[in-house]
PDB file of N, CA and C in Angstrom:
ATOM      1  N   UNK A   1      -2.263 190.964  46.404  1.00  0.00           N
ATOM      2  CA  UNK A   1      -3.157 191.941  45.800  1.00  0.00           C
ATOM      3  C   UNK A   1      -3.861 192.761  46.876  1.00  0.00           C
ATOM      4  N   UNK A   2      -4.111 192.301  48.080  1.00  0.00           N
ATOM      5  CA  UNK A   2      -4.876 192.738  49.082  1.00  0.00           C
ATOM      6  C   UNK A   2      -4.459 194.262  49.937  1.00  0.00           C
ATOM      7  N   UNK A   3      -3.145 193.337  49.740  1.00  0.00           N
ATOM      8  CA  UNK A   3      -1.973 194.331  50.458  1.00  0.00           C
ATOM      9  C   UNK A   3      -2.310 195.499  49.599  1.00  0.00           C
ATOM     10  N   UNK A   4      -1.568 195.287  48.175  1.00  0.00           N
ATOM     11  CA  UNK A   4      -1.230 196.358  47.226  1.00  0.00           C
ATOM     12  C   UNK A   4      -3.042 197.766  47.253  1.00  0.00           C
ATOM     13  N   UNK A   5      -4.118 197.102  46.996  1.00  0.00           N
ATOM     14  CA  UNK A   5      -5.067 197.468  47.363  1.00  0.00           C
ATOM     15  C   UNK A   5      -5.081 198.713  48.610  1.00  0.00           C
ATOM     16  N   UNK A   6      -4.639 198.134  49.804  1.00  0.00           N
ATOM     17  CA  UNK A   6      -4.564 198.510  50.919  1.00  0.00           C
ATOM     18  C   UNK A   6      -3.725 199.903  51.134  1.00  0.00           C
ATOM     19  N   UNK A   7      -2.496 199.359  50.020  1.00  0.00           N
ATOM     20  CA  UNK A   7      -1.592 200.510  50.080  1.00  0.00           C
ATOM     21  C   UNK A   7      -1.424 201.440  49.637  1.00  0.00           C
ATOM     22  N   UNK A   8      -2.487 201.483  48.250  1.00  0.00           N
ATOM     23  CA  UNK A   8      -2.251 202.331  47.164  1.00  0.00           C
ATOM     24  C   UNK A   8      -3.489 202.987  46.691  1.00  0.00           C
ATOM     25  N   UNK A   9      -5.178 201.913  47.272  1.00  0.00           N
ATOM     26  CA  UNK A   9      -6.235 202.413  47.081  1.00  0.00           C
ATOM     27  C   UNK A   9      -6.925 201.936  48.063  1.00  0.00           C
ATOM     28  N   UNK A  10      -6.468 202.655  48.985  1.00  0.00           N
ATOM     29  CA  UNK A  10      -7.399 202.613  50.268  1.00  0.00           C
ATOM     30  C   UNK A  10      -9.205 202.272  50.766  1.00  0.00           C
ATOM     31  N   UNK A  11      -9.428 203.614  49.665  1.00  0.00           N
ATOM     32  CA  UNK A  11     -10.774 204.031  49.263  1.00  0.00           C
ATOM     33  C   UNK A  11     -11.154 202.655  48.358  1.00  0.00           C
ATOM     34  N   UNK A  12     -10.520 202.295  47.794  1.00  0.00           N
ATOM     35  CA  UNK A  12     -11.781 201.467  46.386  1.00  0.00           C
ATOM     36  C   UNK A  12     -12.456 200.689  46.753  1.00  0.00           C
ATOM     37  N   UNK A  13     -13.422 200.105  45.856  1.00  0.00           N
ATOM     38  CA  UNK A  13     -14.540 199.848  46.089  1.00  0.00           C
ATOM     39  C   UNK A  13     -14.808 199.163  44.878  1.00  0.00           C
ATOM     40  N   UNK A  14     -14.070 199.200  44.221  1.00  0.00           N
ATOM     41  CA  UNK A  14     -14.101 198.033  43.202  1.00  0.00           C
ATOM     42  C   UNK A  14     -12.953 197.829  42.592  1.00  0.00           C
ATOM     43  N   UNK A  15     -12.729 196.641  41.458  1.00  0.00           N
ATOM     44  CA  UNK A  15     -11.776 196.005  41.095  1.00  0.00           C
ATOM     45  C   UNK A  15     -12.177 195.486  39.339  1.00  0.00           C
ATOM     46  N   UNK A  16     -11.320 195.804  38.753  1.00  0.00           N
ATOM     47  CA  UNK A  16     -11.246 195.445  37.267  1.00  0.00           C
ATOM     48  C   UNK A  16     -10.319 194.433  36.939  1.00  0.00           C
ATOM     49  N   UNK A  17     -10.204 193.807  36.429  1.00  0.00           N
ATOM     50  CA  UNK A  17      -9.668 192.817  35.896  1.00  0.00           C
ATOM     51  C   UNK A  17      -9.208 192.436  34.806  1.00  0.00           C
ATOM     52  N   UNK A  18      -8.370 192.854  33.747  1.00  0.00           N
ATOM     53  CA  UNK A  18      -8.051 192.743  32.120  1.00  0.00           C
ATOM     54  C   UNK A  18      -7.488 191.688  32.189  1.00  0.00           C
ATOM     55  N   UNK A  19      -8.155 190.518  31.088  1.00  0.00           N
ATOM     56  CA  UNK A  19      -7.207 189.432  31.213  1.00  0.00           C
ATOM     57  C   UNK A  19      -7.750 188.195  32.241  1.00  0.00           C
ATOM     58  N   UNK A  20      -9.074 188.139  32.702  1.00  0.00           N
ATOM     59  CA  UNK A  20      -9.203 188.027  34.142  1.00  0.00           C
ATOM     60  C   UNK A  20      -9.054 186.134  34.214  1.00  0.00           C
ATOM     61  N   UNK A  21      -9.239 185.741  32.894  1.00  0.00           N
ATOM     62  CA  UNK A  21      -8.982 184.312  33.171  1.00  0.00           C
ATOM     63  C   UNK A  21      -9.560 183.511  33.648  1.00  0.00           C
ATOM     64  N   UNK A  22      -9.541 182.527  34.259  1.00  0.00           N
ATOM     65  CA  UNK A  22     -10.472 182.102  35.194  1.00  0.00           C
ATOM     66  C   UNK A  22     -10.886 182.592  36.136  1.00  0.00           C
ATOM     67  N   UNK A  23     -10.808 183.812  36.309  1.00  0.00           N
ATOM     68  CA  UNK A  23     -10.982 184.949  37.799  1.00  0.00           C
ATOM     69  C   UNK A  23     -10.488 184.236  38.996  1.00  0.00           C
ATOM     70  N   UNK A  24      -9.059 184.570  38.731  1.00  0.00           N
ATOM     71  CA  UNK A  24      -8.447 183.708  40.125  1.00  0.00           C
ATOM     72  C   UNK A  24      -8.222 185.100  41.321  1.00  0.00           C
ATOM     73  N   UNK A  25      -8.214 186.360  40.311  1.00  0.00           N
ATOM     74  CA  UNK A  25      -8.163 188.062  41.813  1.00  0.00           C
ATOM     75  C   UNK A  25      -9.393 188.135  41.823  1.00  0.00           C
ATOM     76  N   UNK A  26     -10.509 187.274  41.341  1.00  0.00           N
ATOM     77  CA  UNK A  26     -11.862 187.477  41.748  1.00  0.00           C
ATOM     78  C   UNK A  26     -11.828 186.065  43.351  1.00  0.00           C
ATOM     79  N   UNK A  27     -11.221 185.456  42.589  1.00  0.00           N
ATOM     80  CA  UNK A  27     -11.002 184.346  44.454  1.00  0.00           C
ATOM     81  C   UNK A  27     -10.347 184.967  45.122  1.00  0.00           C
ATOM     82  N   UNK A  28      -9.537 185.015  45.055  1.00  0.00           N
ATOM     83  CA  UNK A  28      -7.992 185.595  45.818  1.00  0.00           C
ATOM     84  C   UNK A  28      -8.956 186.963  46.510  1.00  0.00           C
ATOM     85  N   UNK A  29      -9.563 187.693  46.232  1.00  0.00           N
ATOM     86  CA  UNK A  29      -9.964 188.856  47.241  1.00  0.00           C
ATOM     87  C   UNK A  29     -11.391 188.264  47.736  1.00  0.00           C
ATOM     88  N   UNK A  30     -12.325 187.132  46.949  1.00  0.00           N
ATOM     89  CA  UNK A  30     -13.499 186.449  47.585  1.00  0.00           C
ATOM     90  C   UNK A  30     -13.747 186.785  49.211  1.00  0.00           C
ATOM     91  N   UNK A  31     -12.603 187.002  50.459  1.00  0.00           N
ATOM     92  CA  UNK A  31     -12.491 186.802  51.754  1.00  0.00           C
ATOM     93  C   UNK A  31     -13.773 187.945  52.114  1.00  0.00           C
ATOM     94  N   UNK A  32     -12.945 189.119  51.416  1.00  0.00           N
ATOM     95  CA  UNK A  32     -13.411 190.185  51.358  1.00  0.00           C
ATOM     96  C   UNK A  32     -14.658 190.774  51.265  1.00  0.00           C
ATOM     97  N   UNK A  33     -15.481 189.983  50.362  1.00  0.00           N
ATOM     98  CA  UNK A  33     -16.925 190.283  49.934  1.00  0.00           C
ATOM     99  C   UNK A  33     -17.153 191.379  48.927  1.00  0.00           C
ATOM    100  N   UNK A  34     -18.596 191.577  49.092  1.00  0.00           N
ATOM    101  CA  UNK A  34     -19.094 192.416  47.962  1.00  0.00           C
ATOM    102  C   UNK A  34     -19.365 193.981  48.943  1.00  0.00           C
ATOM    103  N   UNK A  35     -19.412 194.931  48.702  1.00  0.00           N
ATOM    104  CA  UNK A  35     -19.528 196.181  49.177  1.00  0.00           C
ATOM    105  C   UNK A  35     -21.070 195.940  49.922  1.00  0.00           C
ATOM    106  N   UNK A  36     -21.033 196.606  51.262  1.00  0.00           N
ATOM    107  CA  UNK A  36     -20.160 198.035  51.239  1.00  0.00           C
ATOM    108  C   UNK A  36     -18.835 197.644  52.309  1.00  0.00           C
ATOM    109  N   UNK A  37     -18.168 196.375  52.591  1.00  0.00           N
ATOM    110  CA  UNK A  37     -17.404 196.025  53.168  1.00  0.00           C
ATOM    111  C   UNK A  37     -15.984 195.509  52.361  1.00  0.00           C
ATOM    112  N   UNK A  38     -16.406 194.951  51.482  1.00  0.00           N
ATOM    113  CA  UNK A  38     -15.568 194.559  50.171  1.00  0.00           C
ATOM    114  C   UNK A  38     -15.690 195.387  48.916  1.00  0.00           C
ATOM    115  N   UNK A  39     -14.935 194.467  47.831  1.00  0.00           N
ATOM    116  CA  UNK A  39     -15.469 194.894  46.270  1.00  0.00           C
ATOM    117  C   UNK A  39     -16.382 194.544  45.832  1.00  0.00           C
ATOM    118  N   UNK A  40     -16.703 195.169  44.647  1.00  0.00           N
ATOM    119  CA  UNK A  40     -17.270 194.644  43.647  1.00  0.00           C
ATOM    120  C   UNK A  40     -16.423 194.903  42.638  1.00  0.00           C
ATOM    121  N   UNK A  41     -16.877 193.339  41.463  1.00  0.00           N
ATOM    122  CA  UNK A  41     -15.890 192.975  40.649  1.00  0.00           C
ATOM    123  C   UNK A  41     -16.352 193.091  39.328  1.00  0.00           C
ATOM    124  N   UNK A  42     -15.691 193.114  38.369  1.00  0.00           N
ATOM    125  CA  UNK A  42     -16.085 193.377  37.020  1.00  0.00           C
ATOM    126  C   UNK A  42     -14.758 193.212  36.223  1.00  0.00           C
ATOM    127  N   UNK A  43     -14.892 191.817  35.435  1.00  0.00           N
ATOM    128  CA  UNK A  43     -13.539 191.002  34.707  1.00  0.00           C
ATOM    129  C   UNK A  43     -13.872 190.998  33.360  1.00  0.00           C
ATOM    130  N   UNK A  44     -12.973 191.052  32.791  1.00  0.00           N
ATOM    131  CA  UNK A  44     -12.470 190.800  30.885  1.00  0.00           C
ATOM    132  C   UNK A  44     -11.662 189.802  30.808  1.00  0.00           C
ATOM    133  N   UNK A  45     -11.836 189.427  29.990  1.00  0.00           N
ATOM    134  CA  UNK A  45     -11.273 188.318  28.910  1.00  0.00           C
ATOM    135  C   UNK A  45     -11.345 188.108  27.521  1.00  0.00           C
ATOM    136  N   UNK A  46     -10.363 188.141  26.833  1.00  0.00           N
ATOM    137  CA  UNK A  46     -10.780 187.932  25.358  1.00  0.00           C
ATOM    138  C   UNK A  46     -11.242 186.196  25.369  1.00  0.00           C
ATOM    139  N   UNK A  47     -10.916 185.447  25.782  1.00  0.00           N
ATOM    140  CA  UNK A  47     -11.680 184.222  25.794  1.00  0.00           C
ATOM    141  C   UNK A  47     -13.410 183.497  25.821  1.00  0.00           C
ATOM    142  N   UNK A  48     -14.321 183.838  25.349  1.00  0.00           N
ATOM    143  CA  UNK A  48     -15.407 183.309  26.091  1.00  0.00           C
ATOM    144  C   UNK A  48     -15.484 181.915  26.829  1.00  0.00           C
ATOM    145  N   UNK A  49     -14.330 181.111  26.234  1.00  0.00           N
ATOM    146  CA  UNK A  49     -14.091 180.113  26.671  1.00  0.00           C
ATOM    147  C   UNK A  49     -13.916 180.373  28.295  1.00  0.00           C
ATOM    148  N   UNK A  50     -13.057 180.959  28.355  1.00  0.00           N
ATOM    149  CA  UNK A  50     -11.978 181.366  30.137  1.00  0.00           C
ATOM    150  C   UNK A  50     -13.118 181.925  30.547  1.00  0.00           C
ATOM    151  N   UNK A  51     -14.144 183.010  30.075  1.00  0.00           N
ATOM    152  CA  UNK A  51     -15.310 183.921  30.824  1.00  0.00           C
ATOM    153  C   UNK A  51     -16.793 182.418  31.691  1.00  0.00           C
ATOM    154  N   UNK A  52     -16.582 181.562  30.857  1.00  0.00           N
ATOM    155  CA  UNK A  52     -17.324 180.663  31.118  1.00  0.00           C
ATOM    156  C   UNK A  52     -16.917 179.830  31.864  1.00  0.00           C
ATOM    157  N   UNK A  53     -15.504 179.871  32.367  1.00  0.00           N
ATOM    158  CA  UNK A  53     -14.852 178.976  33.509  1.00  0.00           C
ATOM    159  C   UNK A  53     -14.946 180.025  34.683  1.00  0.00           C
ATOM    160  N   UNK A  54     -14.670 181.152  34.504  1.00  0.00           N
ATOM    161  CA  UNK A  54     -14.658 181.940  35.700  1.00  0.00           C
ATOM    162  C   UNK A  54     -16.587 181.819  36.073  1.00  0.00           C
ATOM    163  N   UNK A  55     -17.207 181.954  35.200  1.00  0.00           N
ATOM    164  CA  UNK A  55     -18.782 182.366  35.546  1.00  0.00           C
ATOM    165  C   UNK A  55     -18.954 181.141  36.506  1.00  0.00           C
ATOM    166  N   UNK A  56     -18.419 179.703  35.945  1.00  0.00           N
ATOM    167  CA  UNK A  56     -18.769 178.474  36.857  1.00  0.00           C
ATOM    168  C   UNK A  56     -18.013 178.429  38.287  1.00  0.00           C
ATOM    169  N   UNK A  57     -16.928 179.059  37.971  1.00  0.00           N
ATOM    170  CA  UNK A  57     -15.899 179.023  39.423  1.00  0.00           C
ATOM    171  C   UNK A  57     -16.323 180.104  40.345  1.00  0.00           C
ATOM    172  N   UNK A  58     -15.992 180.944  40.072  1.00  0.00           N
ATOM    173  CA  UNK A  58     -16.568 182.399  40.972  1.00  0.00           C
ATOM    174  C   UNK A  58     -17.768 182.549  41.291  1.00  0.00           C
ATOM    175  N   UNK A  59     -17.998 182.272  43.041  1.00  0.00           N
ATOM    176  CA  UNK A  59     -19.580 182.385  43.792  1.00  0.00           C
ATOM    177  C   UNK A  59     -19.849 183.599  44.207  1.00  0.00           C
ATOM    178  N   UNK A  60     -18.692 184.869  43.902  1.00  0.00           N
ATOM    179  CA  UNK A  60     -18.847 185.830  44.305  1.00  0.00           C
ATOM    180  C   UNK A  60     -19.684 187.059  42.952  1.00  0.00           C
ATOM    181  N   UNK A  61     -20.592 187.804  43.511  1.00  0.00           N
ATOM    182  CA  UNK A  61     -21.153 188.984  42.864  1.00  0.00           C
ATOM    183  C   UNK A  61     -19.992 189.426  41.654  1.00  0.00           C
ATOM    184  N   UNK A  62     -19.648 188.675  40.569  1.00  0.00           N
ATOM    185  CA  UNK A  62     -18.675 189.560  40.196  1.00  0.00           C
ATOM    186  C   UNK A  62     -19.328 189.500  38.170  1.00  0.00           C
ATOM    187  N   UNK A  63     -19.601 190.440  37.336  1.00  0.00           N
ATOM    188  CA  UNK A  63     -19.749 190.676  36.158  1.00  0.00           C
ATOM    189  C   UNK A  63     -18.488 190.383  35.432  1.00  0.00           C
ATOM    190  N   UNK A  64     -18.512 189.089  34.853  1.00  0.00           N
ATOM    191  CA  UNK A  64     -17.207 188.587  33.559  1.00  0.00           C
ATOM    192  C   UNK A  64     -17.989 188.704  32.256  1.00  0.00           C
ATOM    193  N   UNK A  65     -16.988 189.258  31.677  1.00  0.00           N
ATOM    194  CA  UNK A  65     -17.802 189.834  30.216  1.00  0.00           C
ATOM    195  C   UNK A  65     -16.605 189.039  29.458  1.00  0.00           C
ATOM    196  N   UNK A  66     -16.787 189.010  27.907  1.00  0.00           N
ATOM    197  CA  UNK A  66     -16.109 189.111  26.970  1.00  0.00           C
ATOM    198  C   UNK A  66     -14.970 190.592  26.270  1.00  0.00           C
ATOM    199  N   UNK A  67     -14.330 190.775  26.504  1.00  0.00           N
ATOM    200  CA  UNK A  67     -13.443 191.887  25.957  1.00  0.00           C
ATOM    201  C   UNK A  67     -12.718 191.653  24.544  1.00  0.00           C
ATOM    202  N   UNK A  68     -12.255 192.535  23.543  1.00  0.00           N
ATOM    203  CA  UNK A  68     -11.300 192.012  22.508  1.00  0.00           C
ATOM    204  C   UNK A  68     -10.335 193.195  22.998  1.00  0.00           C
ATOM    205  N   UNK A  69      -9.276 193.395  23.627  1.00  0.00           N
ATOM    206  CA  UNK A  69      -8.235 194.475  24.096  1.00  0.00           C
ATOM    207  C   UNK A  69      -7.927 194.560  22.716  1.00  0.00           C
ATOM    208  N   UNK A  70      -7.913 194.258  21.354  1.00  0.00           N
ATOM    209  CA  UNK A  70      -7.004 194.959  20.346  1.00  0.00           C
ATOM    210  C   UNK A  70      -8.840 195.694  20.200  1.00  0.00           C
ATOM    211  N   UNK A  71      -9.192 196.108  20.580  1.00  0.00           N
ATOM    212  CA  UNK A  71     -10.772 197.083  19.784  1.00  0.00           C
ATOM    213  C   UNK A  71     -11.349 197.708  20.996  1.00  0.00           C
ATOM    214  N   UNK A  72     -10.646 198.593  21.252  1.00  0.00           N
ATOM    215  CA  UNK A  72     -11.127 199.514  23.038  1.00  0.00           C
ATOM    216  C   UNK A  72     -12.650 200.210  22.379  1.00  0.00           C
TER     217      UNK A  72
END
């Protein structure tokens, strides 16, 4: 993901997440940090279940919400 980031959005500065699960691309880029050196993160999940595993797992600055993708 880091790479792809690197290659395609040089500039960003943040990261979305649909689907985000236990926020495992909220670990997986963790190295990185929170801006203005890293991202900042902001994840969906239709689960509140999964939003409440990522909130306990993820030590990084990152906003996990609840989403329903069939109701944009």
């Amino acid at each position: 993901v880091r790479a792809l980031l690197a290659r395609h959005a040089p500039h960003a500065r943040t990261v979305v997440a649909l689907g985000a699960g236990t926020g495992s691309l909220a670990l997986a880029l963790q190295p990185l940090g929170p801006p203005p050196g890293g991202f900042a993160y902001r994840a969906f999940d239709g689960s509140p279940a999964m939003v409440d595993v990522a909130r306990a797992t993820v030590d990084v600055p990152v906003t996990f919400d609840v989403l329903d993708f069939r109701d944009p």
